[in-house]
Protein backbone atom coordinates (compact mmCIF):
# COMPACT_ATOMS: atom_id res chain seq x y z
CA UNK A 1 15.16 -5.55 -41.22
CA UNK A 2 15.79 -1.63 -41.31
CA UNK A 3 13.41 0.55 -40.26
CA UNK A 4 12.54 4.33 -40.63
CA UNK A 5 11.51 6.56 -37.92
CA UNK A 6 8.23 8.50 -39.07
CA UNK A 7 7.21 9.87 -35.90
CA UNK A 8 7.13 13.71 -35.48
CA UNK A 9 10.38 15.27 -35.16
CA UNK A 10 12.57 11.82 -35.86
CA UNK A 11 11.94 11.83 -39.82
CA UNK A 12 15.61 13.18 -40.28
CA UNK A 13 17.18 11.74 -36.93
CA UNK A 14 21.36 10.91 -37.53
CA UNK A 15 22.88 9.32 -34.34
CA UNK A 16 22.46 6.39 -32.06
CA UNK A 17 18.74 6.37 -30.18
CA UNK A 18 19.47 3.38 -27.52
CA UNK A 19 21.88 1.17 -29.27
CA UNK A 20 20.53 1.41 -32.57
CA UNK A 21 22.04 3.98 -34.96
CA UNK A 22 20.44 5.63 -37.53
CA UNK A 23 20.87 8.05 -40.36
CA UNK A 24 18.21 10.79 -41.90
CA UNK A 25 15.58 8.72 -39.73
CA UNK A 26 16.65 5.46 -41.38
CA UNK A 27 18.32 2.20 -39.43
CA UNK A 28 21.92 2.23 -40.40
CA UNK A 29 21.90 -1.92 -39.66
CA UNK A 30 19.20 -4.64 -39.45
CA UNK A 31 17.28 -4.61 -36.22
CA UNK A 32 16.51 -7.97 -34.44
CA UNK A 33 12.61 -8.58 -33.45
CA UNK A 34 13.59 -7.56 -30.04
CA UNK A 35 14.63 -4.32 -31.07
CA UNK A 36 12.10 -3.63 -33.36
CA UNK A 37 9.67 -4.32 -30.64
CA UNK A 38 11.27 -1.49 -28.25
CA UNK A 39 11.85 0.92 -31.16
CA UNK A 40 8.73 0.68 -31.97
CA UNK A 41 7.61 1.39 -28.49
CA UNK A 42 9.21 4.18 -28.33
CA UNK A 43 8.81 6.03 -31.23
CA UNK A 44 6.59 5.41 -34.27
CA UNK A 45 8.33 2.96 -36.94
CA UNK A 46 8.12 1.65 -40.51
CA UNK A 47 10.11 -1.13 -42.02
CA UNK A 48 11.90 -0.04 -44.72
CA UNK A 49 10.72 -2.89 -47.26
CA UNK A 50 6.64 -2.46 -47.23
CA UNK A 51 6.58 -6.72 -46.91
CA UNK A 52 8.20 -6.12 -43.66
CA UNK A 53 5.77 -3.95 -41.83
CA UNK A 54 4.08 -6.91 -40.86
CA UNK A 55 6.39 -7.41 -38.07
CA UNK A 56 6.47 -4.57 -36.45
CA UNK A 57 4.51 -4.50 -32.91
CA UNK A 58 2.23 -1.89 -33.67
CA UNK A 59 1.51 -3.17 -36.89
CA UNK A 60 0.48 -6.63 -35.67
CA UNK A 61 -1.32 -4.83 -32.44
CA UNK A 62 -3.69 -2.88 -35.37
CA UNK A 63 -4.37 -6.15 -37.30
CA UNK A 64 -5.49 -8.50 -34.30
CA UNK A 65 -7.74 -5.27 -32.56
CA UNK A 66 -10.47 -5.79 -33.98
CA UNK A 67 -10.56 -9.77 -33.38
CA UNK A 68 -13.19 -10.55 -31.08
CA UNK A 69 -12.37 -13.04 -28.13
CA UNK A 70 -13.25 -16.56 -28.65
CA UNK A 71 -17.25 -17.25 -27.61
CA UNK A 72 -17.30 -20.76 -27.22
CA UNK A 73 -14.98 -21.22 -24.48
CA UNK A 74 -16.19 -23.30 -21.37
CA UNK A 75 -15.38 -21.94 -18.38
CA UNK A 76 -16.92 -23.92 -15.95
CA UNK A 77 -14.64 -26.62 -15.20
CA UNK A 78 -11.55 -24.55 -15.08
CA UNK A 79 -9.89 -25.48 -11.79
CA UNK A 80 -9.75 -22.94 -9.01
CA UNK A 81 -6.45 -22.73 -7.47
CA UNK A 82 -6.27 -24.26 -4.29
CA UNK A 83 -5.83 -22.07 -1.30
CA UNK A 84 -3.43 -22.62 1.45
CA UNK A 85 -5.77 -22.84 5.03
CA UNK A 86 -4.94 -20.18 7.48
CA UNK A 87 -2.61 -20.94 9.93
CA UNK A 88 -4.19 -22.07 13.04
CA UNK A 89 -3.86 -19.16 15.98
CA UNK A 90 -2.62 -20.86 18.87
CA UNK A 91 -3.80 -19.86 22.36
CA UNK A 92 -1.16 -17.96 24.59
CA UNK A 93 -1.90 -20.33 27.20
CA UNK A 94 -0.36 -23.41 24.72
CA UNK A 95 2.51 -21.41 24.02
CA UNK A 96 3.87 -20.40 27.53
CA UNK A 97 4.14 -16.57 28.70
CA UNK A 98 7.10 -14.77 27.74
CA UNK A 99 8.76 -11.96 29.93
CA UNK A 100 9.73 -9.10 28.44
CA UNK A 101 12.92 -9.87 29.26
CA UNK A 102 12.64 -13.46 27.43
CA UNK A 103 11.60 -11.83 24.15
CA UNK A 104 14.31 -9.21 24.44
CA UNK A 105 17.05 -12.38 25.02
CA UNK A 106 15.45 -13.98 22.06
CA UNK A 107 15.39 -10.36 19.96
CA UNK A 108 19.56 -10.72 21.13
CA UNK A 109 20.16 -14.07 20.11
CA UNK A 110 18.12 -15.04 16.93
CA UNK A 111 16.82 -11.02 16.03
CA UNK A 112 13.71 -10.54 14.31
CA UNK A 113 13.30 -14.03 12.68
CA UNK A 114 13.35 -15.18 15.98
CA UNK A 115 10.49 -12.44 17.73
CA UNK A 116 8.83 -13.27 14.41
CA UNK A 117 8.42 -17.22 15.36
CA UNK A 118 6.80 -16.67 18.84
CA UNK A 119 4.21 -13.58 16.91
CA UNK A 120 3.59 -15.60 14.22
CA UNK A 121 1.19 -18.29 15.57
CA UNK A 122 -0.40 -15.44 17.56
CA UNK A 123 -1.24 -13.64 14.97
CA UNK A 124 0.92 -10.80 15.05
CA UNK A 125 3.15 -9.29 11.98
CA UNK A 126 5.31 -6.47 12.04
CA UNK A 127 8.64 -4.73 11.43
CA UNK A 128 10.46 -3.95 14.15
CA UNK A 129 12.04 -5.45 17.47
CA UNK A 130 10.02 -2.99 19.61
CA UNK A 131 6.92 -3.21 18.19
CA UNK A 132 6.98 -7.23 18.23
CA UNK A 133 7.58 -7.29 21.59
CA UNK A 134 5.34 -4.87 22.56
CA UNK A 135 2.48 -6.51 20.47
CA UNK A 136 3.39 -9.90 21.97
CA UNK A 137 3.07 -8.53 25.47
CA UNK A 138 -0.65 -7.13 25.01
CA UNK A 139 -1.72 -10.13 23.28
CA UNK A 140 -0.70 -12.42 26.44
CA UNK A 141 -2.66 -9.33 29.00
């Protein structure tokens, strides 16, 4: 399907807009839905042949607005998404005290993954090395 460019300022347009050409605001080749849809996005569109318009986005958009949503819909034994439980907080005291030094070896050996697996069950998130270990430190006093 051609289409013709009718917004303001593109009635007369000759060259390529995107990757479809045109020539005196007319589609030199037929346009595939897809393109239709972006052209029409873009700029405001007609389809050449009047039993076409009906596919244009916009077109369809202005039929279906004034459609009301369905009423009879029961919505009262849709299924609520199950969520996941928190994970459980363990206490320092299960999970050993780490050193400074200990958290830095594990920072060098398995980097913020591995700061990241002892902050984790304690609750703590963050970004960086530094802050991890800091964090980790206050949480065990």
């Amino acid at each position: 399907m051609k289409i013709r460019m009718t917004g303001k300022g593109y009635e007369k347009f000759t060259g390529m807009f995107g990757m479809v050409e045109f020539k005196d605001g007319v589609s030199v080749h037929d346009l595939t839905q897809r393109e239709l849809d972006a052209m029409a996005a873009v700029v405001r569109v007609e389809a050449v042949n009047e039993a076409d318009n009906d596919r244009l986005i916009g077109n369809r958009y202005m039929a279906n607005k004034d459609n009301p949503a369905p009423k009879n819909v029961d919505r009262t034994h849709v299924e609520q998404p199950k969520s996941e439980e928190p994970a459980k907080q363990e206490s320092v005291a299960s999970l050993g005290k780490y050193s400074k030094e200990s958290l830095e070896a594990i920072a060098d050996e398995k980097g913020i993954a591995g700061l990241r697996e002892v902050a984790t069950p304690l609750g703590i998130r963050g970004n960086s090395i530094r802050g991890l270990i800091q964090e980790i430190l206050n949480k065990q006093g």
